[in-house]
Protein backbone atom coordinates (compact mmCIF):
# COMPACT_ATOMS: atom_id res chain seq x y z
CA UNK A 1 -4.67 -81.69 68.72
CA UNK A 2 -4.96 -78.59 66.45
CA UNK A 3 -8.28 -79.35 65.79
CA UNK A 4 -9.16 -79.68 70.01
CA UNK A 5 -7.49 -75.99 70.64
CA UNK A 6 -9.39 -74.58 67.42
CA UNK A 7 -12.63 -76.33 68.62
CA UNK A 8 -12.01 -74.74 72.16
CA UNK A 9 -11.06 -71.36 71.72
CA UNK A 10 -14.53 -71.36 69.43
CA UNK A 11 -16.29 -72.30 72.29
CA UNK A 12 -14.89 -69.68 74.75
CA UNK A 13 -15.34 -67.01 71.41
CA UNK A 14 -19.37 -68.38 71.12
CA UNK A 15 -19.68 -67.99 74.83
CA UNK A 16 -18.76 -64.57 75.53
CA UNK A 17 -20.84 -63.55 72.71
CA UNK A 18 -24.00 -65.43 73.87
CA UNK A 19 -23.27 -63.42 77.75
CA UNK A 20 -23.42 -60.11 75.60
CA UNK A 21 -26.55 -60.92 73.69
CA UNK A 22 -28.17 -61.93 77.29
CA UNK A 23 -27.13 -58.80 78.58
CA UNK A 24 -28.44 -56.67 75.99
CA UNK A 25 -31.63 -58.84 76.20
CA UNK A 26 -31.49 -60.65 73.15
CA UNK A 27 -32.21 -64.15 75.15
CA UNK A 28 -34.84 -62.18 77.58
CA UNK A 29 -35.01 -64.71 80.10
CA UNK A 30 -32.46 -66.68 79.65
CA UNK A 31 -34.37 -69.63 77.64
CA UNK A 32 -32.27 -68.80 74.39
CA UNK A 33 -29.54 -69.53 75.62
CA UNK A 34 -30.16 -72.64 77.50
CA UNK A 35 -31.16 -73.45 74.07
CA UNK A 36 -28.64 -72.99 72.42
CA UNK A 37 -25.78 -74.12 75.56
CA UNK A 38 -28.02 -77.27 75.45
CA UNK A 39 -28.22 -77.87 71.92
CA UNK A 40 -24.19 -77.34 71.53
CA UNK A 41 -23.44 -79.68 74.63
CA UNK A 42 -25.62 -82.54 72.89
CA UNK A 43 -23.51 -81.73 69.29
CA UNK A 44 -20.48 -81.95 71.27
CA UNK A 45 -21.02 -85.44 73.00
CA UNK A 46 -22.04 -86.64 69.91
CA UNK A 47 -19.11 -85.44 67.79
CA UNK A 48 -16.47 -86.81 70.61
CA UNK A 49 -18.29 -90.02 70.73
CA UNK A 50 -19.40 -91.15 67.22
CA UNK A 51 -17.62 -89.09 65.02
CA UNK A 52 -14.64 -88.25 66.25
CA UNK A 53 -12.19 -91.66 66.53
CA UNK A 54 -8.97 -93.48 65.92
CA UNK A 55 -8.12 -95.09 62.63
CA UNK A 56 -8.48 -98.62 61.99
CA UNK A 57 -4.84 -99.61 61.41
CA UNK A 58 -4.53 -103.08 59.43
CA UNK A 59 -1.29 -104.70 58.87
CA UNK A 60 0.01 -108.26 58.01
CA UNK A 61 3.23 -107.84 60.01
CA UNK A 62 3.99 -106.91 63.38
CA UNK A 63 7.36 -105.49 62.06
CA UNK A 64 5.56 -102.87 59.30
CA UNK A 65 2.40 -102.11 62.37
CA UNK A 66 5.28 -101.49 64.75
CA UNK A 67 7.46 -99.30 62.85
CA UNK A 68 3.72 -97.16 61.62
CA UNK A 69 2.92 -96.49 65.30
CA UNK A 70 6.70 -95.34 66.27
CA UNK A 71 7.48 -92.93 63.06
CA UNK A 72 4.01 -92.47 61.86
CA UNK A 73 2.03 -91.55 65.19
CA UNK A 74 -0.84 -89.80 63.13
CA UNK A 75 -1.77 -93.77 61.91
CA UNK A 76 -2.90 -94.58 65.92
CA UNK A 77 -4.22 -91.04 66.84
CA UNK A 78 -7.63 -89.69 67.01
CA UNK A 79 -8.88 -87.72 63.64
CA UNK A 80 -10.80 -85.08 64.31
CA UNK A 81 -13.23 -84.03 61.04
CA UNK A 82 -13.99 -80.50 60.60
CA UNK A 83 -16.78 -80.17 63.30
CA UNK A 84 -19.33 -78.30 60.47
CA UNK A 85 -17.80 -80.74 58.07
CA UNK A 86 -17.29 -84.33 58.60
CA UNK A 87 -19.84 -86.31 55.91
CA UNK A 88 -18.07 -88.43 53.32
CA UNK A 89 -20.01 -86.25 50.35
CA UNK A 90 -19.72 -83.38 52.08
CA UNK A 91 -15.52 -83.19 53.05
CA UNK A 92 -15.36 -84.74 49.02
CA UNK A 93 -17.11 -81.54 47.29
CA UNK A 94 -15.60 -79.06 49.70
CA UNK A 95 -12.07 -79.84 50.28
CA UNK A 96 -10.91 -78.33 46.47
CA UNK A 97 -12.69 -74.93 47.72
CA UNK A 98 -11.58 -74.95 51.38
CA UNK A 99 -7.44 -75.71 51.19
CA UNK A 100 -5.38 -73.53 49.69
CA UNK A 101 -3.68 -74.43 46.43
CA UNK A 102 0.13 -73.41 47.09
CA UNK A 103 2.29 -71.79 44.50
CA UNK A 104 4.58 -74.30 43.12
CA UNK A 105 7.16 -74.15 39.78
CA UNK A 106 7.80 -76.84 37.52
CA UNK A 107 10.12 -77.60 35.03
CA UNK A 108 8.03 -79.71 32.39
CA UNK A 109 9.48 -82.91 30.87
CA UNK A 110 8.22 -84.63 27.49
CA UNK A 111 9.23 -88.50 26.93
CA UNK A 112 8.85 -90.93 24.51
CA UNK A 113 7.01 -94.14 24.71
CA UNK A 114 7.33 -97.33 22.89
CA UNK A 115 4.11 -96.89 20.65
CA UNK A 116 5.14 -93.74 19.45
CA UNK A 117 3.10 -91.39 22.17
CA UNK A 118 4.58 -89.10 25.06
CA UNK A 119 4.13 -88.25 28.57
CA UNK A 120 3.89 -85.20 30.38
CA UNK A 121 6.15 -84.87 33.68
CA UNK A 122 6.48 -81.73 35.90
CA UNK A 123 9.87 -81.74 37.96
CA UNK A 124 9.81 -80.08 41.43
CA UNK A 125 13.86 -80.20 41.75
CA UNK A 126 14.06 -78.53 45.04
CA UNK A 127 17.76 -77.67 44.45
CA UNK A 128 17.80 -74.70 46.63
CA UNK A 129 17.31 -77.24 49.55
CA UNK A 130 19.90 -77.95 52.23
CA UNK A 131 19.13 -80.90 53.64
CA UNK A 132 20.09 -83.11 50.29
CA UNK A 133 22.30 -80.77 48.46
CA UNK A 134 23.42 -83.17 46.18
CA UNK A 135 20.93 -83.54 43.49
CA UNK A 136 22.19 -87.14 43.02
CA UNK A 137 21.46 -88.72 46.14
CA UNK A 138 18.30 -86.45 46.63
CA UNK A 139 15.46 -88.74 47.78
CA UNK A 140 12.53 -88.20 45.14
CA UNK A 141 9.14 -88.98 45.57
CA UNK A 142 6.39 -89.82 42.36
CA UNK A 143 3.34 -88.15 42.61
CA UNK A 144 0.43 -90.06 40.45
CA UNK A 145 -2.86 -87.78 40.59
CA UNK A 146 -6.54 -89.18 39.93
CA UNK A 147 -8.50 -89.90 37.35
CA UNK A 148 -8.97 -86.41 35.45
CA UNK A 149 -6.12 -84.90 37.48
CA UNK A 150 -2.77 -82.89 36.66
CA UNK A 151 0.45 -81.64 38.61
CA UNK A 152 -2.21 -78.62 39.47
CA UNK A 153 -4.75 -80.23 42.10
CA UNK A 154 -4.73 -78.89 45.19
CA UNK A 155 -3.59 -82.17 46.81
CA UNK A 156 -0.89 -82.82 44.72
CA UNK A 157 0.36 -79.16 45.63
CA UNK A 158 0.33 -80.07 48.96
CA UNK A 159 2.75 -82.99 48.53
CA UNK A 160 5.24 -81.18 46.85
CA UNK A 161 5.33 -78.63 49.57
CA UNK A 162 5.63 -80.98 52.25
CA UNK A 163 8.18 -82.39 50.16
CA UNK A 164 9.78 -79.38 49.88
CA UNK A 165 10.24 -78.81 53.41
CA UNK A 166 12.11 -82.20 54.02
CA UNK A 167 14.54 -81.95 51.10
CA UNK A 168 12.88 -84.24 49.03
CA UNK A 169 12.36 -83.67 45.12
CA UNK A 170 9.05 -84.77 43.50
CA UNK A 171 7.60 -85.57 39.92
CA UNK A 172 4.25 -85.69 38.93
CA UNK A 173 3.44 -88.21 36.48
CA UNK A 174 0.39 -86.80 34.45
CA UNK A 175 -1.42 -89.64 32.09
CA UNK A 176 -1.53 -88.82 28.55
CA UNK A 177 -3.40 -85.91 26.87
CA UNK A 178 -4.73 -84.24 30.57
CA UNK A 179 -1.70 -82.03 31.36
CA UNK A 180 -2.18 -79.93 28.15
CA UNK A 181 0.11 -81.97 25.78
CA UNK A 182 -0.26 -83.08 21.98
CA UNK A 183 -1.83 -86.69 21.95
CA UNK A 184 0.73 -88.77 19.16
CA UNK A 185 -1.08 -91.31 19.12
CA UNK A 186 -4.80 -92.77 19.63
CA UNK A 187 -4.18 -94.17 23.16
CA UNK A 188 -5.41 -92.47 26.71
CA UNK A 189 -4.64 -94.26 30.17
CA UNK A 190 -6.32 -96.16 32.19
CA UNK A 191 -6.11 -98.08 35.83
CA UNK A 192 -5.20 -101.31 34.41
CA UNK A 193 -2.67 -100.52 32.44
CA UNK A 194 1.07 -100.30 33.73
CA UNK A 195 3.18 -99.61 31.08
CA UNK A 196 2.96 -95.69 31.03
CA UNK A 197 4.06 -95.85 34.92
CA UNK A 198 6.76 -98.65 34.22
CA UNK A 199 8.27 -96.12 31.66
CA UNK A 200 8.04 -93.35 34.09
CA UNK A 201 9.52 -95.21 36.93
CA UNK A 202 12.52 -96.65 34.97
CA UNK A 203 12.92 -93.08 33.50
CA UNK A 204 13.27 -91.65 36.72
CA UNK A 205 15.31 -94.13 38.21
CA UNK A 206 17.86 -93.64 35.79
CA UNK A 207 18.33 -90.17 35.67
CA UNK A 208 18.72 -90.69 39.53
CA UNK A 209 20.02 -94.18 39.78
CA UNK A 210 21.69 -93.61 43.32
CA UNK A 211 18.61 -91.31 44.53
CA UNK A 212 16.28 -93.17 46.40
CA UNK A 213 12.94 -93.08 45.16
CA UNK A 214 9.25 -94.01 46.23
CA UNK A 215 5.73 -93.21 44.80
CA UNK A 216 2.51 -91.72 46.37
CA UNK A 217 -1.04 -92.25 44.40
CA UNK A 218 -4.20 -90.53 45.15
CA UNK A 219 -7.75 -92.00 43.64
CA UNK A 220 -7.07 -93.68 40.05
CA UNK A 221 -3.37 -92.64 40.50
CA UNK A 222 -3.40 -95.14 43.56
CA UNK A 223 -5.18 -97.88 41.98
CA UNK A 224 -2.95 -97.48 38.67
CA UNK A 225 0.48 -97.70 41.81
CA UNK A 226 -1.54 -100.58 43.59
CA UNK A 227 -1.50 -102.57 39.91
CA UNK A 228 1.64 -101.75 38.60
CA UNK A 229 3.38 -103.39 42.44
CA UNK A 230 0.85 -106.10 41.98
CA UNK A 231 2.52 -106.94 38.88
CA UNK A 232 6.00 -105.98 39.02
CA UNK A 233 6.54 -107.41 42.85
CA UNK A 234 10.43 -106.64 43.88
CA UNK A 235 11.50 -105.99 40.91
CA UNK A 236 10.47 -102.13 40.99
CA UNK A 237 13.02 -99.80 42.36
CA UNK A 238 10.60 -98.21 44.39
CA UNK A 239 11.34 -98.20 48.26
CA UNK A 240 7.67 -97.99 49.49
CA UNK A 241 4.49 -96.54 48.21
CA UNK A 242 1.57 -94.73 49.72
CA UNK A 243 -1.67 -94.69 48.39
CA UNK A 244 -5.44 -92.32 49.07
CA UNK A 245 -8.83 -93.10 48.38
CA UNK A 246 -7.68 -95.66 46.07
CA UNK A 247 -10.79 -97.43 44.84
CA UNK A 248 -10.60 -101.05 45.72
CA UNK A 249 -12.97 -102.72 43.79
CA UNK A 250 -14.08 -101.04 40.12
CA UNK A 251 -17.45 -102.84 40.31
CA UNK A 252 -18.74 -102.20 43.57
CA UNK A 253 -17.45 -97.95 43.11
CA UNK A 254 -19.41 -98.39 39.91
CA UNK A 255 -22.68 -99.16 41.68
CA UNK A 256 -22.40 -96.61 44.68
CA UNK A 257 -22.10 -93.91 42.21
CA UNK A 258 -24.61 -94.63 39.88
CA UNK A 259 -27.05 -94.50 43.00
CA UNK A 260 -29.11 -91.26 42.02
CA UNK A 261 -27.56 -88.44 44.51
CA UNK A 262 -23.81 -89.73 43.90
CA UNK A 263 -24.77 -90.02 39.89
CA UNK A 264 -25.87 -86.26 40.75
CA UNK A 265 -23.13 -84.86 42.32
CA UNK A 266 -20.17 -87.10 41.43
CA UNK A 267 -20.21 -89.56 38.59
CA UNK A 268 -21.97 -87.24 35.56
CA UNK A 269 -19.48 -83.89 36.83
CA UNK A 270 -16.79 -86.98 36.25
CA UNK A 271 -17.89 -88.34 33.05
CA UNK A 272 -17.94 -84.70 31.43
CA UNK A 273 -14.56 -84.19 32.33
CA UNK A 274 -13.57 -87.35 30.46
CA UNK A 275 -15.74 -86.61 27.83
CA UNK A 276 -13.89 -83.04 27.20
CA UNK A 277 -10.60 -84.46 26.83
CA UNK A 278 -11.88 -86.64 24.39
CA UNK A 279 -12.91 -83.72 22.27
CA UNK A 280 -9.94 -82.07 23.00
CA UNK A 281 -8.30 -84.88 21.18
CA UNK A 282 -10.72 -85.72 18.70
CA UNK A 283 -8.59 -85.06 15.96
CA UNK A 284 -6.51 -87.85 16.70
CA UNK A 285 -8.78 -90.39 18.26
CA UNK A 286 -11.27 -90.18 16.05
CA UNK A 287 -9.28 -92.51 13.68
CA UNK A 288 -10.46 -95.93 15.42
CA UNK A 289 -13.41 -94.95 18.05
CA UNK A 290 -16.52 -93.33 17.50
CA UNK A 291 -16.58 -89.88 18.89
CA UNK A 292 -20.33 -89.64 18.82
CA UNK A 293 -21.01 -92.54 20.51
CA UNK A 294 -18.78 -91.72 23.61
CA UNK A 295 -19.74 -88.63 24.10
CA UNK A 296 -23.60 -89.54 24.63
CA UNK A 297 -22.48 -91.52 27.70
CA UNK A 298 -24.16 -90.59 31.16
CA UNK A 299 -21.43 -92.22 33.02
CA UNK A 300 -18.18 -93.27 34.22
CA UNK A 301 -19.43 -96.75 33.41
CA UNK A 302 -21.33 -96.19 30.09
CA UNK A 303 -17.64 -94.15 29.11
CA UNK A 304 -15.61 -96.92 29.81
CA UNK A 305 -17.86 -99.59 28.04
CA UNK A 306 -18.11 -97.25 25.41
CA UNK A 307 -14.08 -95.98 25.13
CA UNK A 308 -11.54 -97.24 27.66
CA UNK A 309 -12.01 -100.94 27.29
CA UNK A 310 -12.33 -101.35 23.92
CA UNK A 311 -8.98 -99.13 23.46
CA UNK A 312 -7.06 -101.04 25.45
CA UNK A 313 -8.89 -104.43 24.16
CA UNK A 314 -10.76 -106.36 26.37
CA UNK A 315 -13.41 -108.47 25.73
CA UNK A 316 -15.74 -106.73 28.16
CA UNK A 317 -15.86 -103.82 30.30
CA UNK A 318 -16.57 -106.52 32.84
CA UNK A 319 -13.19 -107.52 31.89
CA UNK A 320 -11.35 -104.56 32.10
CA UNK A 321 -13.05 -103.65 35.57
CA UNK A 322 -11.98 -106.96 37.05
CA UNK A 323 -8.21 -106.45 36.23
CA UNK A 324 -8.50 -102.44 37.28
CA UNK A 325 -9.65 -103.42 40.79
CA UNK A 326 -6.19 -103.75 42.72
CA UNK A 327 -7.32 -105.69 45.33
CA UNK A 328 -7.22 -108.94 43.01
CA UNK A 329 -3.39 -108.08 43.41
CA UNK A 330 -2.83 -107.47 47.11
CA UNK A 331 -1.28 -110.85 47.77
CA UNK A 332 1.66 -109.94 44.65
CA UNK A 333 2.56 -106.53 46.79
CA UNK A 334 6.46 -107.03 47.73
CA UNK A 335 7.25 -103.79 49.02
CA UNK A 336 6.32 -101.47 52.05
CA UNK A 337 2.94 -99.94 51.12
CA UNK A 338 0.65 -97.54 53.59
CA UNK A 339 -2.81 -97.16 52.08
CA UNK A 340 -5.43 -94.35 53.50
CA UNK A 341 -9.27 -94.64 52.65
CA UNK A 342 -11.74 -93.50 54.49
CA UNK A 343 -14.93 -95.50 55.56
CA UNK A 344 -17.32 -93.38 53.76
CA UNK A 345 -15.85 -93.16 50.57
CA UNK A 346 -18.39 -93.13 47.80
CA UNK A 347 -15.74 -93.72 45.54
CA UNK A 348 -14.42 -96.95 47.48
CA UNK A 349 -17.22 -98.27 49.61
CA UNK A 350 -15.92 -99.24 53.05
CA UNK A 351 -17.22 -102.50 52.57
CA UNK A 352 -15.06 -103.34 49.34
CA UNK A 353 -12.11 -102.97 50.91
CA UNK A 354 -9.91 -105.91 51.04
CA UNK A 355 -8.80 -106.02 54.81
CA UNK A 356 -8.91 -110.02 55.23
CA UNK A 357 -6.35 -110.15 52.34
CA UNK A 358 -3.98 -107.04 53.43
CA UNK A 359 -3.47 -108.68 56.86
CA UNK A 360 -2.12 -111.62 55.18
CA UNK A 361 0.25 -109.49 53.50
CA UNK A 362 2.93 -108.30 55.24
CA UNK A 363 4.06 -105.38 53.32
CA UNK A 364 0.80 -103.82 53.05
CA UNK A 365 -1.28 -101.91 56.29
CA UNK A 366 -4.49 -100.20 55.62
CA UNK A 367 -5.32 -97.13 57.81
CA UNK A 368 -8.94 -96.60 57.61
CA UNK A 369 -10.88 -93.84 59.39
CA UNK A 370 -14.68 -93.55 59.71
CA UNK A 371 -15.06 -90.47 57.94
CA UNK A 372 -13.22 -88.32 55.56
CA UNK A 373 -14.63 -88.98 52.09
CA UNK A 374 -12.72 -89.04 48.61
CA UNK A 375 -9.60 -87.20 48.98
CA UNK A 376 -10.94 -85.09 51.92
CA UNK A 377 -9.72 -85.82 55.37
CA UNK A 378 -10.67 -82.00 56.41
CA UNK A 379 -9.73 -81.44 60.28
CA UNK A 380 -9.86 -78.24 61.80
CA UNK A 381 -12.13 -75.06 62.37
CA UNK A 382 -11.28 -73.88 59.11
CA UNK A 383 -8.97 -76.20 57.23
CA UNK A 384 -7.21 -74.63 54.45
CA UNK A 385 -3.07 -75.44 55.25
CA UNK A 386 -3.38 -79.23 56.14
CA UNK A 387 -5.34 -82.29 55.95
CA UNK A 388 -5.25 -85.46 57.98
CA UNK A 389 -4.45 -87.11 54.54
CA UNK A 390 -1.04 -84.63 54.34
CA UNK A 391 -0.11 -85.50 57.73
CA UNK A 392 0.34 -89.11 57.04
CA UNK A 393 1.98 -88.43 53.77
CA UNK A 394 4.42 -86.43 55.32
CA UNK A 395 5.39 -88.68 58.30
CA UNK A 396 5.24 -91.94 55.90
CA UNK A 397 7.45 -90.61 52.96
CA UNK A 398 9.73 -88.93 56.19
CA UNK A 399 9.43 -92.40 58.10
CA UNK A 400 10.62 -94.18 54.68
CA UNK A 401 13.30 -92.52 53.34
CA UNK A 402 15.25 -91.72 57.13
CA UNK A 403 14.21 -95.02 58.60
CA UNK A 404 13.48 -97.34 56.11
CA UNK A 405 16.23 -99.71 56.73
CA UNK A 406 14.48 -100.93 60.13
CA UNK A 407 12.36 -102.59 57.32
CA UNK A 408 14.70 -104.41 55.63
CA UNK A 409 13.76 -107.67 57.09
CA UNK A 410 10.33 -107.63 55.80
């Protein structure tokens, strides 16, 4: 609706300054600006009929669709793209320049882990709240960022301030050696393996054993969530999940951005990043990989052969993409889980995502929109406060942790 007033008070602004021009004779006869009226009329048609739409909401249940559409309305209503802005590529490169990063202070967190390493958390506490003023019983929310991401993206920041205006209190789980921390040991992260979130989870959970708690991933962060409920089923102590621009399947994301523009824009930026917290670490990795040799890959794939599967041992990097992709785990999902991608996603190709196997599931619904790209979701004239994307966090995590007991007989 924001984006419909926005669009329209544009239109009357554009309007009264193509009258002026006409009278000044800047459009002489008037043939400019039939032009122009002409040309905007035919953008505006096509907008409101191909671009503009409703999500494609996908659930296994009528009880989990049900409850979306009553205490999640933004799942059934139209999203609106930024009119100038609405291709996949284009709402992906623009969004971390366009919103506004909020100010937000943490209280950092170092823990253990069973090898000998540590992990990084950042604490939002929100204790100068009202609406949960006992810190015990303060719903808390885990926020998993994406693949080279820390408690500082833009959309994590986002989160924690709609967090912050509900009461909630929120922890960012960054993956080991991104957030700035020593690496103790010579082991990274990656999407396959859970045992870094299990830690965090059960860590969490028992500072805050009668806080109820639930978990929102974003890109690799998502996938990494999607695994670790594959695996784990009920016995989590998460009450629901929400997950964006997860990518479904590793293989198929592999081959849409190794096409040459997304290889361009996306997957070498990507690989650099990865390669620079390698050398960041070298001192300490060194020990068992070959330093060199990783950083002369091109890719995310050519990394990953090269770095990530052989750390965490698999045969193949065929291996270790097939266990990564989460939907080989949909089916195992036991607990209320709302999952945004959008269509054209070059990170998770619209056609590789598993919506046969989440509507035999239940606990899982899919909301898919036709645009949006990776972690965009831009709507508005000018969208720097909100996203479509923080919308349905907000009304989810909300929906959840007021209402979540009208789930209970999932």
């Amino acid at each position: 609706m924001l984006g419909i007033i926005n669009l329209q008070g544009l239109t009357r602004e554009l309007s009264l300054y193509l009258e002026s021009q006409v009278r000044v004779g800047l459009f002489g006869s008037g043939v400019g600006l039939s032009l122009v009226l002409g040309f905007g009329a035919a953008y505006a048609c096509y907008y409101l009929s191909v671009i503009a739409k409703k999500p494609q909401l996908v659930a296994g249940g009528e009880t989990f669709c049900g409850f979306l559409k009553q205490r999640c309305p933004a799942v059934t209503e139209t999203y609106y793209p930024t009119l100038w802005c609405w291709e996949g590529r284009a709402q992906t490169l623009l969004r971390p320049f366009i919103t506004v990063k909020p100010a937000v202070h943490y209280s950092n967190e170092l823990i253990k882990t069973a090898d000998g390493g540590q992990i990084s958390l950042d604490w939002f506490s929100n204790d100068d709240n009202t609406h949960y003023p006992d810190a015990g019983t303060r719903p808390t929310i885990l926020l998993l960022p994406g693949l080279t991401g820390t408690s500082r993206e833009s959309y994590i920041l986002h989160m924690i301030k709609h967090s912050e205006a509900l009461g909630y209190r929120c922890v960012v789980f960054n993956n080991r050696g991104v957030a700035g921390e020593d690496l103790l040991t010579p082991r990274t992260y990656c999407a396959a393996n859970t045992e870094d979130l299990e830690t965090v989870v059960q860590h969490v959970h028992t500072l805050y054993p009668e806080a109820p708690l639930m978990a929102a991933g974003v890109s690799m962060g998502g996938m990494l969530l999607l695994n670790y409920l594959g695996k784990t089923g009920r016995q989590t102590p998460l009450l629901g999940a929400a997950v964006f621009s997860a990518g479904w399947e590793v293989f198929e994301s592999a081959v849409v951005l190794e096409k040459p523009l997304n290889w361009i824009l996306f997957n070498y930026y990507l690989t650099t990043c990865l390669q620079a917290s390698i050398i960041r670490h070298r001192s300490v990795l060194e020990k068992q990989f070959d330093i060199d040799y990783v950083m002369k890959a091109k890719s995310i794939r050519e990394f990953d052969t090269r770095f990530t599967s052989v750390m965490f041992g698999y045969p193949t990097n065929d291996h270790y993409y097939r266990d990564a992709s989460p939907c080989h785990r949909m089916k195992s999902i036991e607990i209320p889980v709302l999952c945004l991608n959008a269509v054209d996603d070059v990170f998770s190709p619209g056609h590789a995502i598993p919506v046969e196997s989440a509507k035999q599931n239940p606990n899982v619904a899919l909301v898919l929109t036709s645009y949006g790209g990776h972690i965009g979701f831009l709507e508005g004239i000018w969208p720097r406060q909100q996203t479509y994307m923080d919308r349905i966090f907000k009304q989810f995590v909300q929906a959840m942790f007021e209402h979540g007991s009208e789930l209970s007989g999932m």
